[in-house]
C-alpha atoms as a PDB file:
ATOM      1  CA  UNK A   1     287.762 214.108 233.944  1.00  0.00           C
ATOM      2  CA  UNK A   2     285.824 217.462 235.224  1.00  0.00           C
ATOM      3  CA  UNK A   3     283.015 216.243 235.360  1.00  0.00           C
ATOM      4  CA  UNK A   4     283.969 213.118 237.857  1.00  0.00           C
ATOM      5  CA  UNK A   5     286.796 215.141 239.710  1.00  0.00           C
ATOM      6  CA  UNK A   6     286.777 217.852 242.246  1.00  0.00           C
ATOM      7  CA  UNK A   7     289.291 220.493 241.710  1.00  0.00           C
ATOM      8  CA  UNK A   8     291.230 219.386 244.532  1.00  0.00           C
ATOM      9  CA  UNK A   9     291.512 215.881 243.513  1.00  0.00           C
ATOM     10  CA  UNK A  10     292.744 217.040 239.980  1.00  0.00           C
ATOM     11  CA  UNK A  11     295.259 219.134 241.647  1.00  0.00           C
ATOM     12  CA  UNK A  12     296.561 216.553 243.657  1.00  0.00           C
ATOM     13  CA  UNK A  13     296.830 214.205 240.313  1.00  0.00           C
ATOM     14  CA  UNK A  14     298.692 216.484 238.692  1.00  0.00           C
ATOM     15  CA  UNK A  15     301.712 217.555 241.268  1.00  0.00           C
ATOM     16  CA  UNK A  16     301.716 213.402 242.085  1.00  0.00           C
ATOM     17  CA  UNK A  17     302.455 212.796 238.432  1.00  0.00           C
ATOM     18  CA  UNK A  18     305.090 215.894 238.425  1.00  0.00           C
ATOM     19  CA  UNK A  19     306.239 214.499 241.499  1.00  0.00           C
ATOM     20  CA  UNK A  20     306.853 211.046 240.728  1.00  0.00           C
ATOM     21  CA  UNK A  21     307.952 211.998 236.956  1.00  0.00           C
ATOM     22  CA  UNK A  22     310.749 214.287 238.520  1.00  0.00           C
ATOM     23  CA  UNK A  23     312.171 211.448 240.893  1.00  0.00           C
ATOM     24  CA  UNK A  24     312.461 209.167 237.627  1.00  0.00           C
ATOM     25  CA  UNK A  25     309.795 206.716 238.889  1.00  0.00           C
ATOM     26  CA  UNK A  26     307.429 206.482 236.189  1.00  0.00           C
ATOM     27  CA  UNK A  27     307.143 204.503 232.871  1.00  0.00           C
ATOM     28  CA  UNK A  28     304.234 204.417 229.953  1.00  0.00           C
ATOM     29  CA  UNK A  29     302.374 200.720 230.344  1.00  0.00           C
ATOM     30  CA  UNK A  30     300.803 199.137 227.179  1.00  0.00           C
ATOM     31  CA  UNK A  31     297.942 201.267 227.483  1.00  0.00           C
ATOM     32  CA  UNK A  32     300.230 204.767 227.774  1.00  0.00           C
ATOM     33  CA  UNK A  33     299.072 205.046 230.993  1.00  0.00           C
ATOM     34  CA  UNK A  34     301.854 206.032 233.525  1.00  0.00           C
ATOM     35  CA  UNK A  35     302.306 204.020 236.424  1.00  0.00           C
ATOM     36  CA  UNK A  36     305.316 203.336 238.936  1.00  0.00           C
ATOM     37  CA  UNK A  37     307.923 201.722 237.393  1.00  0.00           C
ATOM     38  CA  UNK A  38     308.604 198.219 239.313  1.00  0.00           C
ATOM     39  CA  UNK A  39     312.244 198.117 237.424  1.00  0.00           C
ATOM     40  CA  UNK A  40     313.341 201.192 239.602  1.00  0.00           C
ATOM     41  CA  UNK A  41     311.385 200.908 242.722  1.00  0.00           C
ATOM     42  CA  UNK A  42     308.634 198.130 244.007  1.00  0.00           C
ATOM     43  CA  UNK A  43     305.247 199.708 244.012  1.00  0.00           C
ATOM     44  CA  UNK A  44     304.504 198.947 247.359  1.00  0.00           C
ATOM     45  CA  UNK A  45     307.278 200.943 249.193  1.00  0.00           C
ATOM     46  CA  UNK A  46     305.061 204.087 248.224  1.00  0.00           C
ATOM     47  CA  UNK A  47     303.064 205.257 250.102  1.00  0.00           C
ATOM     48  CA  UNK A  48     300.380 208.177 249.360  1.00  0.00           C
ATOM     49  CA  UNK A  49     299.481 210.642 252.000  1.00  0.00           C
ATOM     50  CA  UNK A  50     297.536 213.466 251.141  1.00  0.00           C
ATOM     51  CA  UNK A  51     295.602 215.756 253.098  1.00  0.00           C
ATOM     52  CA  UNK A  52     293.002 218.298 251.933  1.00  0.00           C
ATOM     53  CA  UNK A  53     291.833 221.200 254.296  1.00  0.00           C
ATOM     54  CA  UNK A  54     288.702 221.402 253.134  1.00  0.00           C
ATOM     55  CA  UNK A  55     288.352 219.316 249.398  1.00  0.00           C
ATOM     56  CA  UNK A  56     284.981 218.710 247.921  1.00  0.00           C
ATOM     57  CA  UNK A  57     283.790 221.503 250.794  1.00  0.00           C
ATOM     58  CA  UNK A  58     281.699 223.780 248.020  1.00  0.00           C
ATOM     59  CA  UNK A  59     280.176 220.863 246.684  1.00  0.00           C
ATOM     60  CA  UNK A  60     278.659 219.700 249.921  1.00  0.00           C
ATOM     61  CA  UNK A  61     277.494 222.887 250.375  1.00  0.00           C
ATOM     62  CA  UNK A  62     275.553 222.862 246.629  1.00  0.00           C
ATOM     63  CA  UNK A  63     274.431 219.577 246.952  1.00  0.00           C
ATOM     64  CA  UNK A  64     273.154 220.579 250.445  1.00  0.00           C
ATOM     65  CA  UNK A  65     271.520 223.429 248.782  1.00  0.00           C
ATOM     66  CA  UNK A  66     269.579 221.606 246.177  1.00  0.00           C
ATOM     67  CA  UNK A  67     268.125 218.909 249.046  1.00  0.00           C
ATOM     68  CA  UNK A  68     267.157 221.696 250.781  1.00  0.00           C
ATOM     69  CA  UNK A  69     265.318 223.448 248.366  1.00  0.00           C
ATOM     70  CA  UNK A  70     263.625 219.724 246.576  1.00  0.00           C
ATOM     71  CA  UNK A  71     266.115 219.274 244.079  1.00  0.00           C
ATOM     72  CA  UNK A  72     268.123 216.109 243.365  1.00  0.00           C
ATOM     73  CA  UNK A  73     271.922 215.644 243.410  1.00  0.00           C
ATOM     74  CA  UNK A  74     274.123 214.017 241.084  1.00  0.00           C
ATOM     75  CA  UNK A  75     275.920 210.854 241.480  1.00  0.00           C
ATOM     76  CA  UNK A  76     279.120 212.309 240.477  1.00  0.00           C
ATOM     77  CA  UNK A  77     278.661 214.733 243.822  1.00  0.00           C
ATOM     78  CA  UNK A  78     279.174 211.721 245.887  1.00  0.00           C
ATOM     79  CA  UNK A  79     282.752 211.391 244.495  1.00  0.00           C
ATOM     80  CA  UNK A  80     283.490 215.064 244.761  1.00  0.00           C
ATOM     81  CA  UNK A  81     282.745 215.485 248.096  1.00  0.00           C
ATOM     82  CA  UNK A  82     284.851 212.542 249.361  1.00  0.00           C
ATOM     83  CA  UNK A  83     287.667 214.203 251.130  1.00  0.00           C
ATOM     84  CA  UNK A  84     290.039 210.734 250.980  1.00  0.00           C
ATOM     85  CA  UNK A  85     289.937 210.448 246.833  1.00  0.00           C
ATOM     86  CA  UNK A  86     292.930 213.077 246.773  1.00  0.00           C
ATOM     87  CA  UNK A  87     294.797 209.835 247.905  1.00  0.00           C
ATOM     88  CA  UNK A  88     293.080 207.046 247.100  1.00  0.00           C
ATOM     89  CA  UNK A  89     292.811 208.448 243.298  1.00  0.00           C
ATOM     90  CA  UNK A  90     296.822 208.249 242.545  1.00  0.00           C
ATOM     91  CA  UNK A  91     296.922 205.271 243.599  1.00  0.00           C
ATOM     92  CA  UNK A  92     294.514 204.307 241.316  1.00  0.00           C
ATOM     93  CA  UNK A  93     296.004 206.388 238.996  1.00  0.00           C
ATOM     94  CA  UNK A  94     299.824 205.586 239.081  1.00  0.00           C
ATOM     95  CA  UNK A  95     299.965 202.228 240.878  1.00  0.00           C
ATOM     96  CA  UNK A  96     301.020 203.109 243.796  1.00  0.00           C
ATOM     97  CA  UNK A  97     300.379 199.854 246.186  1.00  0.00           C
ATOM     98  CA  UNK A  98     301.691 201.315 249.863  1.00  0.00           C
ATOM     99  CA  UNK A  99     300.230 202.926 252.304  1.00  0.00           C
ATOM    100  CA  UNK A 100     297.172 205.346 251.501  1.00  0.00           C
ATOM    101  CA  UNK A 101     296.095 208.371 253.830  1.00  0.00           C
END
């Protein structure tokens, strides 16, 4: 998951899943993967909004680097410098079918 993940979007996995585990919303699928629970609430009255000052930032600044000085970037910098996946990657993650922002 490092490798494919900026900090920030790890971070905001992690207090989602404590988050949602705390409420009571979450339940192991076939796969024992976690996801929303549609027994105790319907996945789509979720909503996931989460903002990042400045996610990804040092990233853009290495990749920005490397161009500069005739290296290449990665492919895996594109998704770490994507300020949006700390959203869009729980909802991935957990199910979650509302709202994303």
């Amino acid at each position: 998951i490092n490798n494919y993940l900026h900090r920030s979007a790890q971070f905001s996995l992690a207090a989602t899943f404590e988050a949602l585990k705390q409420a009571g919303l979450l339940t192991q699928n076939d796969e024992k993967m976690w996801k929303i629970n549609p027994n105790v609430i319907d996945p789509t009255a979720i909503a996931a909004i989460i903002g990042t000052g400045a996610g990804g930032i040092e990233t853009i600044a290495s990749v920005q680097k490397n161009l500069d000085t005739g290296k290449s970037a990665l492919p895996r910098h594109i998704l770490h410098t994507l300020p949006e996946r700390v959203a869009t990657l729980v909802t991935k993650a957990f199910g979650i079918k509302g709202t994303v922002r």
